[in-house]
N, C-alpha and C. Protein backbone atom coordinates (compact mmCIF):
# COMPACT_ATOMS: atom_id res chain seq x y z
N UNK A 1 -68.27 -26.93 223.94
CA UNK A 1 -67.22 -27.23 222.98
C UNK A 1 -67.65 -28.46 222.17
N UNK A 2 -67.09 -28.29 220.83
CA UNK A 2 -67.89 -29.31 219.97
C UNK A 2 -66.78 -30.65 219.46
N UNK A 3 -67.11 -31.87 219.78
CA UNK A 3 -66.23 -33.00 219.39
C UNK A 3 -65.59 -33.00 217.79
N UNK A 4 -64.36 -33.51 217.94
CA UNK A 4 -64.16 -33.63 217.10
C UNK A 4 -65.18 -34.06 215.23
N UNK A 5 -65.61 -34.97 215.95
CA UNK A 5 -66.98 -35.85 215.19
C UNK A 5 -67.39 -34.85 214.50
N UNK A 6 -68.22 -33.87 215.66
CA UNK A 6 -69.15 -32.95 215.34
C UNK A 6 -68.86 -32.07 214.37
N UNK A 7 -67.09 -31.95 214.75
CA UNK A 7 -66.86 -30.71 213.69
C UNK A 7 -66.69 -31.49 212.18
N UNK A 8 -66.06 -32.29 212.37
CA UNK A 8 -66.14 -33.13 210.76
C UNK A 8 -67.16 -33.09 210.33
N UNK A 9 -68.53 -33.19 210.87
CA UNK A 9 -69.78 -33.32 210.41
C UNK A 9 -70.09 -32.24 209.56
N UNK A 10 -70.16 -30.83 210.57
CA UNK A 10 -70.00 -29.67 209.77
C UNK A 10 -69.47 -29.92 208.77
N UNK A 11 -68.11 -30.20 208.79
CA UNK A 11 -67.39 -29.30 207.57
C UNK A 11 -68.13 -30.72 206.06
N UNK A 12 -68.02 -31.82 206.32
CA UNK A 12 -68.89 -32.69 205.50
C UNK A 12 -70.09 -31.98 204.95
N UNK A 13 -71.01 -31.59 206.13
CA UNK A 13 -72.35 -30.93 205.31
C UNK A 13 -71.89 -29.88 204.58
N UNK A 14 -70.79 -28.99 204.80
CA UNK A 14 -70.86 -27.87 204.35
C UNK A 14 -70.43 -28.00 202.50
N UNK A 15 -69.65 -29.35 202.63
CA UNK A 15 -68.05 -29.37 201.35
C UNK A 15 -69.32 -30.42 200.57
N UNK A 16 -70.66 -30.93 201.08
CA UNK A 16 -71.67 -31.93 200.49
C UNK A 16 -72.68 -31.91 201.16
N UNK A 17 -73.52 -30.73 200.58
CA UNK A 17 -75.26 -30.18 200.60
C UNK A 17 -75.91 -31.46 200.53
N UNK A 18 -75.98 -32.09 199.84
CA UNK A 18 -76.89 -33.58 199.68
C UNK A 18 -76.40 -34.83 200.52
N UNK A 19 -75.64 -34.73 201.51
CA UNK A 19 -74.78 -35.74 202.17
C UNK A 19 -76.24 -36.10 203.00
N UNK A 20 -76.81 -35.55 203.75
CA UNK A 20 -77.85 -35.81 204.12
C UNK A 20 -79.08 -35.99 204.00
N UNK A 21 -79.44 -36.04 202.61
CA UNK A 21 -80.77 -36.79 201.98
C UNK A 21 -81.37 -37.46 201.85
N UNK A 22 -82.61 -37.66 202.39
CA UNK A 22 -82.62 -39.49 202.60
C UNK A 22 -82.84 -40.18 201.10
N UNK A 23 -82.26 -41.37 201.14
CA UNK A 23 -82.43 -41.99 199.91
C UNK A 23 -83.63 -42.21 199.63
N UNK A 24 -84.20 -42.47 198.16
CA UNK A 24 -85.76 -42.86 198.43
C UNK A 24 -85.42 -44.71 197.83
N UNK A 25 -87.41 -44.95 197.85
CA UNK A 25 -86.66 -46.67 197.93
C UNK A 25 -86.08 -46.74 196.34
N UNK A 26 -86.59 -46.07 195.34
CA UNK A 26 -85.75 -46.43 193.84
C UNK A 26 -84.49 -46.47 193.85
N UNK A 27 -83.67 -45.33 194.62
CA UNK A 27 -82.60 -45.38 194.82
C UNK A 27 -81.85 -46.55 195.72
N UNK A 28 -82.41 -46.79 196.52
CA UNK A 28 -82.58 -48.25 197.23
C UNK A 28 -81.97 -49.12 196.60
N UNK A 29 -83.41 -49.62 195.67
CA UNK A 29 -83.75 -50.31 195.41
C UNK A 29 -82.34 -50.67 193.80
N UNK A 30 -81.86 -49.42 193.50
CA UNK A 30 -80.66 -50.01 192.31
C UNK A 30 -79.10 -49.57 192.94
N UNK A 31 -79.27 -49.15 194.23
CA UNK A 31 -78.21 -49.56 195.02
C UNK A 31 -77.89 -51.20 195.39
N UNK A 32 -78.90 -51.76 195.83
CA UNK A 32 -78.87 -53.05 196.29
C UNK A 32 -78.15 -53.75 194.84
N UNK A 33 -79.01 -53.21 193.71
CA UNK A 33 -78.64 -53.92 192.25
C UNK A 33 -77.25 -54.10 192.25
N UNK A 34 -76.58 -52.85 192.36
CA UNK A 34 -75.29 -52.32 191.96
C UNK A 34 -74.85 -53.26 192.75
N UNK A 35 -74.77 -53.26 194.39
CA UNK A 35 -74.15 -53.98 194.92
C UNK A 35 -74.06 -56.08 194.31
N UNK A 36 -75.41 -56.23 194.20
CA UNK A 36 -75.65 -57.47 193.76
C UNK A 36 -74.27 -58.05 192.33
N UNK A 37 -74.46 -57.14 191.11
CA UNK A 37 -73.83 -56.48 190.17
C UNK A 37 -72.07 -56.85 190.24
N UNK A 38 -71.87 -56.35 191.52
CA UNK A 38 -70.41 -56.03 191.58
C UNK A 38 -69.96 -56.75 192.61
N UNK A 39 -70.89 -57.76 193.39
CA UNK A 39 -70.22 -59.03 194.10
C UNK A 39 -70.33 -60.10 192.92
N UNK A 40 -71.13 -60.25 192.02
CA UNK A 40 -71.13 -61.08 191.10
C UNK A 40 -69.24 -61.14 190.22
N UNK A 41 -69.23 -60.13 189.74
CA UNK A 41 -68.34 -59.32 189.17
C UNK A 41 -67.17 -59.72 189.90
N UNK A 42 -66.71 -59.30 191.00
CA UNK A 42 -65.50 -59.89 192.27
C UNK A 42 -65.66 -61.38 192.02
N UNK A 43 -66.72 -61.68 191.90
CA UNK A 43 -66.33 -63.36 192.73
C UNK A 43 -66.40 -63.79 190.91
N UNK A 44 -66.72 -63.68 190.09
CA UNK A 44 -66.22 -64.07 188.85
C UNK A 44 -64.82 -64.21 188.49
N UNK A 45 -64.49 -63.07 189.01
CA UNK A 45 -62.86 -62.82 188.79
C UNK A 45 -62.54 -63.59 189.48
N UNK A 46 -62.21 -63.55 190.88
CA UNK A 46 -61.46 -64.25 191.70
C UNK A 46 -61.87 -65.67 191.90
N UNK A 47 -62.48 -66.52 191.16
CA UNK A 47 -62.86 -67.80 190.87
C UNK A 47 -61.81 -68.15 189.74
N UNK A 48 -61.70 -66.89 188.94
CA UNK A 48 -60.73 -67.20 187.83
C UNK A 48 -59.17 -67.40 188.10
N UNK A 49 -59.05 -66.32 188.86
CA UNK A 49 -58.14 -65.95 189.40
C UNK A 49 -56.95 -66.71 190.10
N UNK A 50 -58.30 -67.57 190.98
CA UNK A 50 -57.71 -68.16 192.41
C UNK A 50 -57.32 -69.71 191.74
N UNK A 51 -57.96 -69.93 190.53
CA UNK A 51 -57.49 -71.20 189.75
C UNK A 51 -55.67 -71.23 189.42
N UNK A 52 -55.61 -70.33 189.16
CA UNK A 52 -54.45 -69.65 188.26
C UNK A 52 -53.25 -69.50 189.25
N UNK A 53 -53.96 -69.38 190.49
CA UNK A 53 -53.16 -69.10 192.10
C UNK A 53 -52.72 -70.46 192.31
N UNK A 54 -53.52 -71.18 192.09
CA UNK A 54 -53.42 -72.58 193.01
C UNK A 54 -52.61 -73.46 191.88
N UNK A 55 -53.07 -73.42 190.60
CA UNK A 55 -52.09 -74.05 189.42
C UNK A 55 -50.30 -73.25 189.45
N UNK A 56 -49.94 -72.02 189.94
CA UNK A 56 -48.90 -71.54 189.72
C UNK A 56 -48.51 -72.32 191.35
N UNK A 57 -49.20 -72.82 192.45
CA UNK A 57 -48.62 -72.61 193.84
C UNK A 57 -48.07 -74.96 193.19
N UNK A 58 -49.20 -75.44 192.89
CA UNK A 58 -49.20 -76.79 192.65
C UNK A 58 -47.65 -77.12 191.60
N UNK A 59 -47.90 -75.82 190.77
CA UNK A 59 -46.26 -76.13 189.74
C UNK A 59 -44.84 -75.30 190.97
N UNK A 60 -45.16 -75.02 191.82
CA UNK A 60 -44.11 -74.54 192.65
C UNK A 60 -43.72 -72.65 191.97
N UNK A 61 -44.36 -72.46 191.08
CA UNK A 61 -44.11 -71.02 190.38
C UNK A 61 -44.87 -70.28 190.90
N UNK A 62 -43.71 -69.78 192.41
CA UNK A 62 -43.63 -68.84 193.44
C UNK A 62 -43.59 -67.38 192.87
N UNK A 63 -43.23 -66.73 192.38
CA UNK A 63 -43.31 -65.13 191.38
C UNK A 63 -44.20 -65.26 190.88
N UNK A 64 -45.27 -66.78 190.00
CA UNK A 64 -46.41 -66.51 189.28
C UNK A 64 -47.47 -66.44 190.20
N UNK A 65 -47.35 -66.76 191.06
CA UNK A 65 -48.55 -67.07 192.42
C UNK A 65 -48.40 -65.37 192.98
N UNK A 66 -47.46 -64.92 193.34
CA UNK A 66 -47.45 -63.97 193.93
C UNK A 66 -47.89 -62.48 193.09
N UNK A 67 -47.92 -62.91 191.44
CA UNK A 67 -47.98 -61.70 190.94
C UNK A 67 -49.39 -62.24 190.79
N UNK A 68 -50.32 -63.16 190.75
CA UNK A 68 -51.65 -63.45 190.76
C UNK A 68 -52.41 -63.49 192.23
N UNK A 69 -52.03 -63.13 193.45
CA UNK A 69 -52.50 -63.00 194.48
C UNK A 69 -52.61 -61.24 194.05
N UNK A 70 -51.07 -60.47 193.87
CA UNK A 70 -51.44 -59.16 193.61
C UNK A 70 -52.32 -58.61 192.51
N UNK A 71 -52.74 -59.39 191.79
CA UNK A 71 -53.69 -59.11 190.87
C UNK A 71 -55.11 -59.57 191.08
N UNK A 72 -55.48 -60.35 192.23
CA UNK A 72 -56.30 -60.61 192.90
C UNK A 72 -57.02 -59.25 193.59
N UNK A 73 -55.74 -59.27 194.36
CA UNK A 73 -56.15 -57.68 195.65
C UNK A 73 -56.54 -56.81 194.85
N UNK A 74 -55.64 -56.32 193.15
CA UNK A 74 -55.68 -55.10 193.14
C UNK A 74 -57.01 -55.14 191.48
N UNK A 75 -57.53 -55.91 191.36
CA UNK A 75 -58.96 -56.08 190.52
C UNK A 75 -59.97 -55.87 191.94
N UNK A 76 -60.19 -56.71 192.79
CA UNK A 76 -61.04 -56.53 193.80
C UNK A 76 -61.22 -54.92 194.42
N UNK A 77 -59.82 -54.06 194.34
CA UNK A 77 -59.58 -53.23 195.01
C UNK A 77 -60.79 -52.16 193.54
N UNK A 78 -60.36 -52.46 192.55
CA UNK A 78 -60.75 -51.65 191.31
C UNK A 78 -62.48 -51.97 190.91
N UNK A 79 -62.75 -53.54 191.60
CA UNK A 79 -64.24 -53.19 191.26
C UNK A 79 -64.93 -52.78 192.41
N UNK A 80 -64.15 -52.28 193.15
CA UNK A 80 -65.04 -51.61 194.96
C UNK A 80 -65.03 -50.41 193.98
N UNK A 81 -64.45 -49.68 193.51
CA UNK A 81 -63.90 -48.39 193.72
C UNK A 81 -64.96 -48.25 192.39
N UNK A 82 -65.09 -48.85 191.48
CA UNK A 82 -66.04 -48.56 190.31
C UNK A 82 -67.52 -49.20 191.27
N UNK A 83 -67.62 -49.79 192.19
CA UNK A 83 -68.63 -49.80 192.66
C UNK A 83 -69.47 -48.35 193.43
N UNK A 84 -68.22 -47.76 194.33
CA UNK A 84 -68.69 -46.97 194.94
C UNK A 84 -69.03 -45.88 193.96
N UNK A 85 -68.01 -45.56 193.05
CA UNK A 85 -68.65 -44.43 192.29
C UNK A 85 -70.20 -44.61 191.77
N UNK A 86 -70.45 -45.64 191.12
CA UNK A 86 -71.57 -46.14 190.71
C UNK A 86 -72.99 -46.09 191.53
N UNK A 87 -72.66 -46.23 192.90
CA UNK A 87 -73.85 -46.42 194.13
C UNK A 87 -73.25 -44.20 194.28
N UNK A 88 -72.94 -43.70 194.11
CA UNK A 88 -72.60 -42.73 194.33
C UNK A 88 -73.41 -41.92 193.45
N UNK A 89 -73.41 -42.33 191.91
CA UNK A 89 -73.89 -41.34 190.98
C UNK A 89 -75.40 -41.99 191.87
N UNK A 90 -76.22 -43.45 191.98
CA UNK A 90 -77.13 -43.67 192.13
C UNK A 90 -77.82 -42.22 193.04
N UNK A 91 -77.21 -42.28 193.93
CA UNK A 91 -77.52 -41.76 195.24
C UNK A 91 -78.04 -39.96 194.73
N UNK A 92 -77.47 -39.41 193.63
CA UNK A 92 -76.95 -38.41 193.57
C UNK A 92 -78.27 -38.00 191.92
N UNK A 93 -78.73 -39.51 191.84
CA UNK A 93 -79.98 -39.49 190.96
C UNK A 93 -79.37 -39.33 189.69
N UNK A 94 -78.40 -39.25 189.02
CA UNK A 94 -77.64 -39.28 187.66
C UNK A 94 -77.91 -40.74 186.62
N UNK A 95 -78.28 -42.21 187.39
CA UNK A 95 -78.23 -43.23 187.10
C UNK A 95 -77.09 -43.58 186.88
N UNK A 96 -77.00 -44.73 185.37
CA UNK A 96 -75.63 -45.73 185.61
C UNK A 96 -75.53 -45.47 184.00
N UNK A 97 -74.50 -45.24 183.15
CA UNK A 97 -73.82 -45.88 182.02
C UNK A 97 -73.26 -47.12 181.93
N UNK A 98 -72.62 -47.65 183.37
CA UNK A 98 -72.21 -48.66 183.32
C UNK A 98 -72.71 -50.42 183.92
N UNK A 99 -72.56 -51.39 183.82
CA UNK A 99 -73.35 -52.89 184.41
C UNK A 99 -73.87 -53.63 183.17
């Protein structure tokens, strides 16, 4: 009888033929980029960000702090997600339009 795991695995290879390919190092090698790319990118923002946090927390403007913490999470949340697609097309050999 086959573990749960196992069967996810299947149905993964089956729903994504290339899931198991090994990367080569080019692909690697502008994965790492991408990643490099898009921690730059996060911590730009949230340098900006966290100024804007700490000036709304120092003036006591509790709703401005809180709607700039949620705009914190949800930029961070948006450059993962344009990250992964991005290391995704890499992977998939398409390259990048975007960086």
């Amino acid at each position: 009888m086959k573990s749960a795991y196992e069967l996810a695995m299947e149905r993964l290879a089956k729903s994504d033929p290339d899931a198991g390919r090994p990367v080569s190092a080019g692909q690697k090698a502008r994965l790492a980029e991408i990643d490099r790319v898009y921690q730059g990118k996060i911590a730009e923002r949230e340098i900006f960000l966290q100024k804007l946090f700490e000036d709304a927390l120092s003036a006591r403007k509790f709703d401005e702090a809180e709607k700039v913490r949620k705009q914190i999470a949800s930029e961070k949340a948006r450059f993962a997600e344009e990250r992964d697609e991005e290391k995704e097309r890499a992977r998939r050999g398409f390259g990048s339009a975007k960086t």
